[in-house]
PDB file of N, CA and C in Angstrom:
ATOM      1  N   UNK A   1       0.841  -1.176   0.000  1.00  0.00           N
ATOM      2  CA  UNK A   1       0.000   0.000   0.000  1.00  0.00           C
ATOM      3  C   UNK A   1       0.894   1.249   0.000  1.00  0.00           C
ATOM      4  N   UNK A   2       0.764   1.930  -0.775  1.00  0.00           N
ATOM      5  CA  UNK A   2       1.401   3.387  -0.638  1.00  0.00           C
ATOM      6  C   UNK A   2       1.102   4.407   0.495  1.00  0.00           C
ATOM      7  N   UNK A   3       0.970   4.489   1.109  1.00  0.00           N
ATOM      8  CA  UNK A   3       0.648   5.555   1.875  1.00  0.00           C
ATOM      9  C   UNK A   3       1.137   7.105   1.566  1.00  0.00           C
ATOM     10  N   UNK A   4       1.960   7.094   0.850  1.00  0.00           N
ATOM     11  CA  UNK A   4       2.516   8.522   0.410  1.00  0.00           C
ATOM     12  C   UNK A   4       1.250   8.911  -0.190  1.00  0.00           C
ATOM     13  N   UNK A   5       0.524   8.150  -0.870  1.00  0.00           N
ATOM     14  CA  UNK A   5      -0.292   8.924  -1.576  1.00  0.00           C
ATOM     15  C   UNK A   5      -1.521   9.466  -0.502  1.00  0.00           C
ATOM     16  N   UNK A   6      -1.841   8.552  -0.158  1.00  0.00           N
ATOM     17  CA  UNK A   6      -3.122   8.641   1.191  1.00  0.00           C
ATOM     18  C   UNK A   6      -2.608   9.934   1.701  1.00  0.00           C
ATOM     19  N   UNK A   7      -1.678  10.159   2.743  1.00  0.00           N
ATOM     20  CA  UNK A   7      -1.762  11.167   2.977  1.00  0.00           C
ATOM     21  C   UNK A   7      -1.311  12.422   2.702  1.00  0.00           C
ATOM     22  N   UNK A   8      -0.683  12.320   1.445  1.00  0.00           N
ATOM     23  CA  UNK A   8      -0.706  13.215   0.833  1.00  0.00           C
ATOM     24  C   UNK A   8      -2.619  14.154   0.432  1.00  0.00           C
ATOM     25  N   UNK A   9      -2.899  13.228  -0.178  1.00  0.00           N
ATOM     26  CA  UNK A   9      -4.592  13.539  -0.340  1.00  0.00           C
ATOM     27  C   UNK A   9      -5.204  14.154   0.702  1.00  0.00           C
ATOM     28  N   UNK A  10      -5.170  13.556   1.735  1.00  0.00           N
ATOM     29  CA  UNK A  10      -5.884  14.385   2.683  1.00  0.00           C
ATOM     30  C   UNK A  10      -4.570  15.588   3.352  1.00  0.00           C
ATOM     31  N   UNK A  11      -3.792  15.790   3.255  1.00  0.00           N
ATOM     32  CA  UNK A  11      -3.026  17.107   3.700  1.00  0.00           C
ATOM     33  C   UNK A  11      -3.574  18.108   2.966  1.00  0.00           C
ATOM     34  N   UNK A  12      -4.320  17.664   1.632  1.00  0.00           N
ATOM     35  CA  UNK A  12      -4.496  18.467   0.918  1.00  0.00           C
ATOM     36  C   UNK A  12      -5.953  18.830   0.985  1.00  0.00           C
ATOM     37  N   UNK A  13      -6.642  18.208   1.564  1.00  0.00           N
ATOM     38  CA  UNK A  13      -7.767  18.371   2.108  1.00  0.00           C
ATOM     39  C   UNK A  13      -7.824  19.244   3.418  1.00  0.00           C
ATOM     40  N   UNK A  14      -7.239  19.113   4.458  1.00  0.00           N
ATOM     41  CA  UNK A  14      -7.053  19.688   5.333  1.00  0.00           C
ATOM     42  C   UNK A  14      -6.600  21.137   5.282  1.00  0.00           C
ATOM     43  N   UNK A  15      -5.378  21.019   4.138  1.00  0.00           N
ATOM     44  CA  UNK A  15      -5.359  22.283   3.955  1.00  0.00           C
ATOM     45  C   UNK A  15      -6.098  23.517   3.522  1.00  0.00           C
ATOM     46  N   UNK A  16      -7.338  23.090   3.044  1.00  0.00           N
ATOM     47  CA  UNK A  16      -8.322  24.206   2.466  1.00  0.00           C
ATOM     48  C   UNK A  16      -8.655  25.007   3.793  1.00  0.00           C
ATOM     49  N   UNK A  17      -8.388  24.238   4.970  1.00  0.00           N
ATOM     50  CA  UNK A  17      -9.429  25.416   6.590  1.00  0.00           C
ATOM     51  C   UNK A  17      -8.280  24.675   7.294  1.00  0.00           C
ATOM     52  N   UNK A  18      -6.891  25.057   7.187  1.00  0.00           N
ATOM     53  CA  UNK A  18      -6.077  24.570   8.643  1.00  0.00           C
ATOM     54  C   UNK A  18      -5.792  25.215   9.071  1.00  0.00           C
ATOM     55  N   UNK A  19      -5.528  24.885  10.331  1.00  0.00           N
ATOM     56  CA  UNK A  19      -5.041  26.112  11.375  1.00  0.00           C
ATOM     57  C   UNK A  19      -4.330  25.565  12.387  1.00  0.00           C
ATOM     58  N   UNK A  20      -3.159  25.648  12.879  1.00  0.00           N
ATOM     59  CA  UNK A  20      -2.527  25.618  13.838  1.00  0.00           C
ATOM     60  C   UNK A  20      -2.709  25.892  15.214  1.00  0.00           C
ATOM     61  N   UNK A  21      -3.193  24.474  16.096  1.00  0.00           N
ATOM     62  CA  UNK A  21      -3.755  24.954  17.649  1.00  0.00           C
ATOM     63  C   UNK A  21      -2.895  24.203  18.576  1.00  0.00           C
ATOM     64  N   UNK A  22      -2.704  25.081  19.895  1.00  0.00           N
ATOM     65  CA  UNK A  22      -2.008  24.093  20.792  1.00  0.00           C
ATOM     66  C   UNK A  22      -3.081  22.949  21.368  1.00  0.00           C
ATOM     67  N   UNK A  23      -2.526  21.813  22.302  1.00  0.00           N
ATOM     68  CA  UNK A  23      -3.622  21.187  22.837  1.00  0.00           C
ATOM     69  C   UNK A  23      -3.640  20.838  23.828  1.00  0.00           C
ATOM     70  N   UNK A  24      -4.284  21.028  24.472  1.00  0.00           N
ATOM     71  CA  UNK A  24      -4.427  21.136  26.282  1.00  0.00           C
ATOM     72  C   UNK A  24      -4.683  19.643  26.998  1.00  0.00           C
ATOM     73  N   UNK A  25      -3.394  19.137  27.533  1.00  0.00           N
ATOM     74  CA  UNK A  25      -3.485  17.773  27.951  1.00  0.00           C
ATOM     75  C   UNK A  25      -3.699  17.569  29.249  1.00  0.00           C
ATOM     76  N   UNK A  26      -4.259  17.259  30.269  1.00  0.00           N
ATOM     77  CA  UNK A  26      -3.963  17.401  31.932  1.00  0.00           C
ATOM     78  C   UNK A  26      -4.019  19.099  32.066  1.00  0.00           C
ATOM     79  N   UNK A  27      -2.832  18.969  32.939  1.00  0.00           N
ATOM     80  CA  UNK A  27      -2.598  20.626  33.290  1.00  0.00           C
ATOM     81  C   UNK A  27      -1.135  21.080  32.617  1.00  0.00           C
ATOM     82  N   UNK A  28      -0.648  19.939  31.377  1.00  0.00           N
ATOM     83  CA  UNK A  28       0.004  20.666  30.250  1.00  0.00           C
ATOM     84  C   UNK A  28      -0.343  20.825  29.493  1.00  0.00           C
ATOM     85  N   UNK A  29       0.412  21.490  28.029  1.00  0.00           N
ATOM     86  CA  UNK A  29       0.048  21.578  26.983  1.00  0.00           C
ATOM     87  C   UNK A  29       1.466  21.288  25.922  1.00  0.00           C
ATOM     88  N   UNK A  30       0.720  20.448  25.145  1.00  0.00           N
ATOM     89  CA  UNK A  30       1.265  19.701  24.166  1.00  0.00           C
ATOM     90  C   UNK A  30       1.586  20.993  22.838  1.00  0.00           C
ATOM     91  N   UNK A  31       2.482  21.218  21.875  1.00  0.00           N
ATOM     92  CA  UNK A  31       2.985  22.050  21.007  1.00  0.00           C
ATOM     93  C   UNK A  31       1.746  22.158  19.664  1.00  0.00           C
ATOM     94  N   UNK A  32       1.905  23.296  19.168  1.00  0.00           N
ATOM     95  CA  UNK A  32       0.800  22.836  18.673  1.00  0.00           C
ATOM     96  C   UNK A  32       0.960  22.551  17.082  1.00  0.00           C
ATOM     97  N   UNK A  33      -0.002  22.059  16.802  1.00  0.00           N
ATOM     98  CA  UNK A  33      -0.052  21.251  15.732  1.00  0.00           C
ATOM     99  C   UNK A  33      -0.940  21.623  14.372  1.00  0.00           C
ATOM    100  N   UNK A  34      -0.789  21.452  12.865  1.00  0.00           N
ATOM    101  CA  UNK A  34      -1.947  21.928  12.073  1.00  0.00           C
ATOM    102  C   UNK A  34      -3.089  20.657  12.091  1.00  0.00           C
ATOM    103  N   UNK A  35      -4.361  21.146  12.022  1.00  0.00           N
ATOM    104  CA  UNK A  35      -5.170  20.359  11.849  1.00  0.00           C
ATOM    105  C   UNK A  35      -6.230  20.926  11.106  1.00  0.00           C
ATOM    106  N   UNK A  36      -7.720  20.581  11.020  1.00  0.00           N
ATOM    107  CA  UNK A  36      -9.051  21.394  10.253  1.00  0.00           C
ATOM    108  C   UNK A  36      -9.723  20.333  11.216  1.00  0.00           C
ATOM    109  N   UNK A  37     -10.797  21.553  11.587  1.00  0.00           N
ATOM    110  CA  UNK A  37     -11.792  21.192  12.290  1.00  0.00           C
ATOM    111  C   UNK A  37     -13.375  21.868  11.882  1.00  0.00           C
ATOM    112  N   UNK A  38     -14.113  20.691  11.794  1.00  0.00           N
ATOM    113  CA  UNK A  38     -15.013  21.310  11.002  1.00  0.00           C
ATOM    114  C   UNK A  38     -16.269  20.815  12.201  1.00  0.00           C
ATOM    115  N   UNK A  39     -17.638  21.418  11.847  1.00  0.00           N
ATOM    116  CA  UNK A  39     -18.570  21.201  12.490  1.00  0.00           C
ATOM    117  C   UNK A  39     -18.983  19.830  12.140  1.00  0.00           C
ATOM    118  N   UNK A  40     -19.872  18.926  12.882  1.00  0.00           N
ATOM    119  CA  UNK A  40     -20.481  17.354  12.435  1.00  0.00           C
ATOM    120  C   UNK A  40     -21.706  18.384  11.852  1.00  0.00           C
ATOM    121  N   UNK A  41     -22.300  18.945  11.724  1.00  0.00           N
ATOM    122  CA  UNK A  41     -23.366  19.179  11.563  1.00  0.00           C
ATOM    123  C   UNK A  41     -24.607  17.911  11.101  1.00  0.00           C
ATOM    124  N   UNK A  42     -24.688  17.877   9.922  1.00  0.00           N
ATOM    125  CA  UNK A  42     -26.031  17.029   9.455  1.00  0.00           C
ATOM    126  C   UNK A  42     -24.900  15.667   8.783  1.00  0.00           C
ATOM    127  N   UNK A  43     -23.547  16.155   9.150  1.00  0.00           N
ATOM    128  CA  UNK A  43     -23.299  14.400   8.846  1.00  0.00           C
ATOM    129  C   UNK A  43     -22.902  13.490  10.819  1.00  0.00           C
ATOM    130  N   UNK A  44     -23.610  14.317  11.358  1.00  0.00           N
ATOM    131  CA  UNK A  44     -23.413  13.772  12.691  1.00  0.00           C
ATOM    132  C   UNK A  44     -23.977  12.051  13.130  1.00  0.00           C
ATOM    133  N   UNK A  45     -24.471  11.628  11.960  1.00  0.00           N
ATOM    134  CA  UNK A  45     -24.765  10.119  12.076  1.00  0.00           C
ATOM    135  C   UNK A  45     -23.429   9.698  11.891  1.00  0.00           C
ATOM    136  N   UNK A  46     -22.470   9.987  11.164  1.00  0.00           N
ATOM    137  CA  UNK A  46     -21.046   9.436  10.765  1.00  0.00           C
ATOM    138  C   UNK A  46     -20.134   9.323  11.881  1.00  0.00           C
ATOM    139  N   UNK A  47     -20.519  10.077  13.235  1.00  0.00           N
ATOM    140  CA  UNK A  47     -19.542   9.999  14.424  1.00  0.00           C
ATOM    141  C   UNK A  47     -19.372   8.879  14.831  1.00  0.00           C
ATOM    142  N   UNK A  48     -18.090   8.279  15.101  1.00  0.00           N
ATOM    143  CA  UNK A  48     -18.025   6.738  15.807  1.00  0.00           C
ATOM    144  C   UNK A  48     -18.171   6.750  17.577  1.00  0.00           C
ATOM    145  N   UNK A  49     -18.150   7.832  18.305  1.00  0.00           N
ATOM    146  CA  UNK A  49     -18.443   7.941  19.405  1.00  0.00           C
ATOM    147  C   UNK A  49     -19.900   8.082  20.111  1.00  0.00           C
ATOM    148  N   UNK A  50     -20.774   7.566  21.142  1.00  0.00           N
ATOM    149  CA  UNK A  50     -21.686   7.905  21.515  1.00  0.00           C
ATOM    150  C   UNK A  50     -21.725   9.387  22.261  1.00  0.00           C
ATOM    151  N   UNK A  51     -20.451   9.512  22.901  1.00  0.00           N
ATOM    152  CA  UNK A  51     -19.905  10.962  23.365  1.00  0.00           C
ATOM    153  C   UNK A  51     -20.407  11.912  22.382  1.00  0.00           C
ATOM    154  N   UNK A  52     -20.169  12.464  20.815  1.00  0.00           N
ATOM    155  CA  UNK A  52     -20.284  13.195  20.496  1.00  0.00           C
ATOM    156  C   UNK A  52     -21.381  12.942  19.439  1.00  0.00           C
ATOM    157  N   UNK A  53     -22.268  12.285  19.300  1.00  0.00           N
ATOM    158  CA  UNK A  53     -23.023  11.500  18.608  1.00  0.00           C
ATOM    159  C   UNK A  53     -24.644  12.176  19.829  1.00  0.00           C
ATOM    160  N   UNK A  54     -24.018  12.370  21.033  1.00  0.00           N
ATOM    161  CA  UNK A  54     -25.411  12.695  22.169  1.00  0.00           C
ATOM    162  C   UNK A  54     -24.962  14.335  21.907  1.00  0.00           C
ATOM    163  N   UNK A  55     -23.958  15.116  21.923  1.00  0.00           N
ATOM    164  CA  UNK A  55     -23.663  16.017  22.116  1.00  0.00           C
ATOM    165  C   UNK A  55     -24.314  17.138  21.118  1.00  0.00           C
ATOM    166  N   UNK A  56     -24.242  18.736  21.807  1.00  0.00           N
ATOM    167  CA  UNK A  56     -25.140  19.743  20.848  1.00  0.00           C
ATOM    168  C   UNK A  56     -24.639  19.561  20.147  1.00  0.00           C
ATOM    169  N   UNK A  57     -23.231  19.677  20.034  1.00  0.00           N
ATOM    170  CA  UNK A  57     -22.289  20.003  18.528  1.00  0.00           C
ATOM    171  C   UNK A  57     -21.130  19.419  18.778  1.00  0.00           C
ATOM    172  N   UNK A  58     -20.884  18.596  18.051  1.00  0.00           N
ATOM    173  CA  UNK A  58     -19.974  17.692  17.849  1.00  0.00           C
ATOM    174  C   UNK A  58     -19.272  18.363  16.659  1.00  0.00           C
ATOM    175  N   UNK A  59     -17.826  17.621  16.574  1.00  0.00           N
ATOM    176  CA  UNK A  59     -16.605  18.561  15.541  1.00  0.00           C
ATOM    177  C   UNK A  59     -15.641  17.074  15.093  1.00  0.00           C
ATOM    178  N   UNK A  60     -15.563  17.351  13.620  1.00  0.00           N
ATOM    179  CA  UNK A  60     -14.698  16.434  13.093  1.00  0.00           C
ATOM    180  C   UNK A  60     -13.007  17.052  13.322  1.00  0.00           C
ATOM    181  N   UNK A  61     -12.257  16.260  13.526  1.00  0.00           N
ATOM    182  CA  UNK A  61     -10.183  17.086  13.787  1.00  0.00           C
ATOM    183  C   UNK A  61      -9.929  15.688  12.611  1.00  0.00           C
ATOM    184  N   UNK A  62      -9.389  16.704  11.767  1.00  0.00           N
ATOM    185  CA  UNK A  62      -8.148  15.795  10.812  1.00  0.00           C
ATOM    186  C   UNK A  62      -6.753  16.231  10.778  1.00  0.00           C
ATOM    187  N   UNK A  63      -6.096  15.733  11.401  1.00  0.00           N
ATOM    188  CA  UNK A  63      -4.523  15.614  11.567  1.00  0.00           C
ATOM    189  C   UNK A  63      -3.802  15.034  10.632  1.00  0.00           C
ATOM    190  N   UNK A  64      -2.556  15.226  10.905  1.00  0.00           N
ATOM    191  CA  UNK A  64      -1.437  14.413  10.391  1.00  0.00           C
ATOM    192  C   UNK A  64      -1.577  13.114  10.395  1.00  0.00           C
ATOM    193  N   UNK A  65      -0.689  12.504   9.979  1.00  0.00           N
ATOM    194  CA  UNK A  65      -0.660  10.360  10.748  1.00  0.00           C
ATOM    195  C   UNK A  65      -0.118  10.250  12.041  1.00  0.00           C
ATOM    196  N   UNK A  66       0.578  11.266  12.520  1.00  0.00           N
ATOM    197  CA  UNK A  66       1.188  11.009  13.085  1.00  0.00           C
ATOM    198  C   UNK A  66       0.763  11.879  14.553  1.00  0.00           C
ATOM    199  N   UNK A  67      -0.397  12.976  14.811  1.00  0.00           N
ATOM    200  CA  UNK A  67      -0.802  13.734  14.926  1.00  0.00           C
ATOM    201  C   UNK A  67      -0.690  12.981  16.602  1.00  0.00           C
ATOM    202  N   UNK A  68      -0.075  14.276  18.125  1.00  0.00           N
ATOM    203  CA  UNK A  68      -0.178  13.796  19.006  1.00  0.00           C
ATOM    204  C   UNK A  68      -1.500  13.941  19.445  1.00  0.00           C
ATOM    205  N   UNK A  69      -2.265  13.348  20.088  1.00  0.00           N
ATOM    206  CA  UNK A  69      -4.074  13.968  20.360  1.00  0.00           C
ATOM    207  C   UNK A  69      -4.414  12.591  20.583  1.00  0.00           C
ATOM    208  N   UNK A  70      -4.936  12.762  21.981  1.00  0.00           N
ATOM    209  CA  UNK A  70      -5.564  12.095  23.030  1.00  0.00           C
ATOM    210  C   UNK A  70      -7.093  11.986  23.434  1.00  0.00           C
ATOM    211  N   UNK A  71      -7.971  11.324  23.281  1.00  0.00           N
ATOM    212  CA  UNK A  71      -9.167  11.377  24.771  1.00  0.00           C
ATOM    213  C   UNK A  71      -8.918  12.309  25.666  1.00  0.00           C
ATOM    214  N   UNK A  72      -9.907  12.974  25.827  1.00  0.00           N
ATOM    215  CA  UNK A  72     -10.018  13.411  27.101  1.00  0.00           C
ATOM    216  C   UNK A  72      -9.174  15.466  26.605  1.00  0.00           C
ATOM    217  N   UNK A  73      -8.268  15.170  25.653  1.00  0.00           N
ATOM    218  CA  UNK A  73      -7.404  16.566  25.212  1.00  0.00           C
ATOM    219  C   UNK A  73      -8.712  17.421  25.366  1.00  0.00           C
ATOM    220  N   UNK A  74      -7.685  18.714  24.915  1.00  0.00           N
ATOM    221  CA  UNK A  74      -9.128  19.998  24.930  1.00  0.00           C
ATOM    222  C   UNK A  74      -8.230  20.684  23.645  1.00  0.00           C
ATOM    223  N   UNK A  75      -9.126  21.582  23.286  1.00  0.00           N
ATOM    224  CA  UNK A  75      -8.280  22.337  22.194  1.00  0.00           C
ATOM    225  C   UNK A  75      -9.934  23.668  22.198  1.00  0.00           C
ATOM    226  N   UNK A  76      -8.896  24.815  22.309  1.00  0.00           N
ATOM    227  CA  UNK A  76      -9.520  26.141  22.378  1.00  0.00           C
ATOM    228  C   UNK A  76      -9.392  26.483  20.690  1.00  0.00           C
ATOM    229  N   UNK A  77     -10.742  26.602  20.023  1.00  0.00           N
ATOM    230  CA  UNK A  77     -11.280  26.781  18.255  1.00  0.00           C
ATOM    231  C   UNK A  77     -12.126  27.983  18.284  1.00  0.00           C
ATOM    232  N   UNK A  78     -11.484  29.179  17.618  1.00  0.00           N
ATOM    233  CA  UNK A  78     -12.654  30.149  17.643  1.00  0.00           C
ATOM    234  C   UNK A  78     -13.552  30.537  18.566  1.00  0.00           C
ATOM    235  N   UNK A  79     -12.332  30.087  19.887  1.00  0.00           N
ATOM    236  CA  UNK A  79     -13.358  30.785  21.165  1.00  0.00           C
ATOM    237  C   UNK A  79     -13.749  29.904  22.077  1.00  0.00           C
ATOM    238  N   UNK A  80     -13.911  28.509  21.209  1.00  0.00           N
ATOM    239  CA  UNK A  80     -14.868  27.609  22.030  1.00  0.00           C
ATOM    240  C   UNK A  80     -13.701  26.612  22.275  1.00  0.00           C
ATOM    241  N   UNK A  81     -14.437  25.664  23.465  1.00  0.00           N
ATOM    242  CA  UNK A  81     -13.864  24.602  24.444  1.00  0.00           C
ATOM    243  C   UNK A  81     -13.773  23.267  23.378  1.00  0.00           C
ATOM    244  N   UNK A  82     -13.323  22.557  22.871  1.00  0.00           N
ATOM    245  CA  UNK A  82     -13.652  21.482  22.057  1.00  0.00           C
ATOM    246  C   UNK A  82     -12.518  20.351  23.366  1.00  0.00           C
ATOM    247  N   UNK A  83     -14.059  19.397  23.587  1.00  0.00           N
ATOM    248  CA  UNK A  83     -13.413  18.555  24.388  1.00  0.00           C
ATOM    249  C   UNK A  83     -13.187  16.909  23.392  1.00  0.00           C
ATOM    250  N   UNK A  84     -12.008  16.755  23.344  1.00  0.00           N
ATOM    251  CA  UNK A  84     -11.656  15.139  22.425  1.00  0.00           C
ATOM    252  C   UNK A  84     -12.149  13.950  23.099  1.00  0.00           C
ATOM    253  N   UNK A  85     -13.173  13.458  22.151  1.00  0.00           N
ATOM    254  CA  UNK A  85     -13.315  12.537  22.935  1.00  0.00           C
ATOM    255  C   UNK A  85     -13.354  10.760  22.057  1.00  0.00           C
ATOM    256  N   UNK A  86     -12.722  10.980  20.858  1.00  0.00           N
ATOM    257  CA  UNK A  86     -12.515   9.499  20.276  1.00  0.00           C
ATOM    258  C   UNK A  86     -11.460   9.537  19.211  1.00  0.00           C
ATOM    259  N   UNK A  87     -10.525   8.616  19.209  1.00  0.00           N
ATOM    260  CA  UNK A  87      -9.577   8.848  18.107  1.00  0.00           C
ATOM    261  C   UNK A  87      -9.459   7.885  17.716  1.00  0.00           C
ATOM    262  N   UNK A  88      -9.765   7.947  15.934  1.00  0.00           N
ATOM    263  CA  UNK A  88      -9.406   6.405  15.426  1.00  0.00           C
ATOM    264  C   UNK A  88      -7.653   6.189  15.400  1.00  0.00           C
ATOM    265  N   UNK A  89      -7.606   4.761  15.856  1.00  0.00           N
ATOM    266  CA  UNK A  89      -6.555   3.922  15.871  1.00  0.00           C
ATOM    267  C   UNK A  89      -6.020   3.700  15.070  1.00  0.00           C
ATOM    268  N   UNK A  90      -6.536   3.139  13.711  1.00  0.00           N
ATOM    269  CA  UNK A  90      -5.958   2.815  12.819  1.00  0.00           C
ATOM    270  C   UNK A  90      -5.511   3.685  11.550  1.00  0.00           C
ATOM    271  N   UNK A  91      -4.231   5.057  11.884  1.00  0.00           N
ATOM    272  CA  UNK A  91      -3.702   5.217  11.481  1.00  0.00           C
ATOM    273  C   UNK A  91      -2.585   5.278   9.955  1.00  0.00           C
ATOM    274  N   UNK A  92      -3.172   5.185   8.590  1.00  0.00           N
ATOM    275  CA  UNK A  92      -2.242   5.418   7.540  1.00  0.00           C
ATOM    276  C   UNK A  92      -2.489   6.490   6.627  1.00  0.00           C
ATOM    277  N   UNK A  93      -3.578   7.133   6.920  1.00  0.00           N
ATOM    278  CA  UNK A  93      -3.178   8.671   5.608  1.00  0.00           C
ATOM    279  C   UNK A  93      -3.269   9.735   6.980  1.00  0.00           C
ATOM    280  N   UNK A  94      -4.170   9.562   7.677  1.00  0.00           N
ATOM    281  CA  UNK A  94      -4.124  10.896   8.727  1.00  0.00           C
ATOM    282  C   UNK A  94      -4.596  10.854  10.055  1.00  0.00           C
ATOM    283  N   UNK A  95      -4.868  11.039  11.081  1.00  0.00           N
ATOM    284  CA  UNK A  95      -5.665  11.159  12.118  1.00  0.00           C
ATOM    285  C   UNK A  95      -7.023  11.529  11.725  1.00  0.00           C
ATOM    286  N   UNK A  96      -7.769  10.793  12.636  1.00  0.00           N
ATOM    287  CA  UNK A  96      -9.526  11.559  12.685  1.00  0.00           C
ATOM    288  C   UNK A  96      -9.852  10.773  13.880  1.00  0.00           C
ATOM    289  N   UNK A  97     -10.460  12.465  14.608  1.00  0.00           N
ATOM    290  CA  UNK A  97     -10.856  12.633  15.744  1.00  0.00           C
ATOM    291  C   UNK A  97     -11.959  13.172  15.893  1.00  0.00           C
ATOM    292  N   UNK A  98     -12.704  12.781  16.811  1.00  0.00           N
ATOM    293  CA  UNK A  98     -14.189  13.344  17.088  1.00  0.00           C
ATOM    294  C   UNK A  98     -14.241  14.718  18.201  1.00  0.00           C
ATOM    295  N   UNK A  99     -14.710  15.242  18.281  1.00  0.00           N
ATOM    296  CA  UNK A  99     -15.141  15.959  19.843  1.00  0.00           C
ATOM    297  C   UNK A  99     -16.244  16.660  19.969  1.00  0.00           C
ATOM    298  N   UNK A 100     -16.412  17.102  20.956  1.00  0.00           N
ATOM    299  CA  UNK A 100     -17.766  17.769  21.293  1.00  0.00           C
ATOM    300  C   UNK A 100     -17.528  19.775  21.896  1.00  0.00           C
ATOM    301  N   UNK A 101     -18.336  20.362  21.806  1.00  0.00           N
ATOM    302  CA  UNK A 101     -18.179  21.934  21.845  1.00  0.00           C
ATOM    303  C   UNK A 101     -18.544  21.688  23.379  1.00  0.00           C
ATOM    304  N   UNK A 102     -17.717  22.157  24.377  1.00  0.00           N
ATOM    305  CA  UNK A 102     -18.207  22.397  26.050  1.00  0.00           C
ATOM    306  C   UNK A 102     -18.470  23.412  26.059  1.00  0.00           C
ATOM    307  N   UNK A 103     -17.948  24.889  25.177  1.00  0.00           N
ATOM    308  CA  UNK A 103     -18.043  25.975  25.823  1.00  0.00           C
ATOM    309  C   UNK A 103     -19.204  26.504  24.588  1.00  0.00           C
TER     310      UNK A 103
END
């Protein structure tokens, strides 16, 4: 399998709305990283978490492959609290992460 190509494709996806955020782990914070974070809006059936699947507003994070981001992380987006709450595992073009809006 190539993977150069995979994530190449989605870097390039990501790149249309990325933005560079730190991410709030415990009571550190991890360096920050580019990602795109978009609203679940009306594709919110697609969430793999029940966490953000119950939640007002749930948010898709596409990262790197290699992207550090945890459960439980926080990451401050345009103001608001975005609490992480599922990260797929299986890893080869990019990260994708779920979360939910606290603030």
């Amino acid at each position: 399998m190539d993977t150069t190509f995979y994530r190449n494709r989605l870097r390039k996806i990501r790149q249309r709305n990325e933005v560079s955020l730190a991410i709030r782990r415990g009571s550190g914070t991890v360096a920050a990283q580019l990602m795109r974070i978009e609203y679940a809006g009306s594709r919110a059936f697609k969430l793999q978490s029940d966490a953000a699947r119950a939640a007002n507003q749930a948010v898709f994070i596409l990262g790197e492959y290699n992207m550090d981001i945890q459960r439980e992380d926080r990451i401050t987006y345009n103001g608001r609290l975005i609490k992480v709450v599922f990260v797929q595992l299986n890893i080869i073009g990019g990260t994708i992460a779920e979360g939910i809006i606290e603030e």
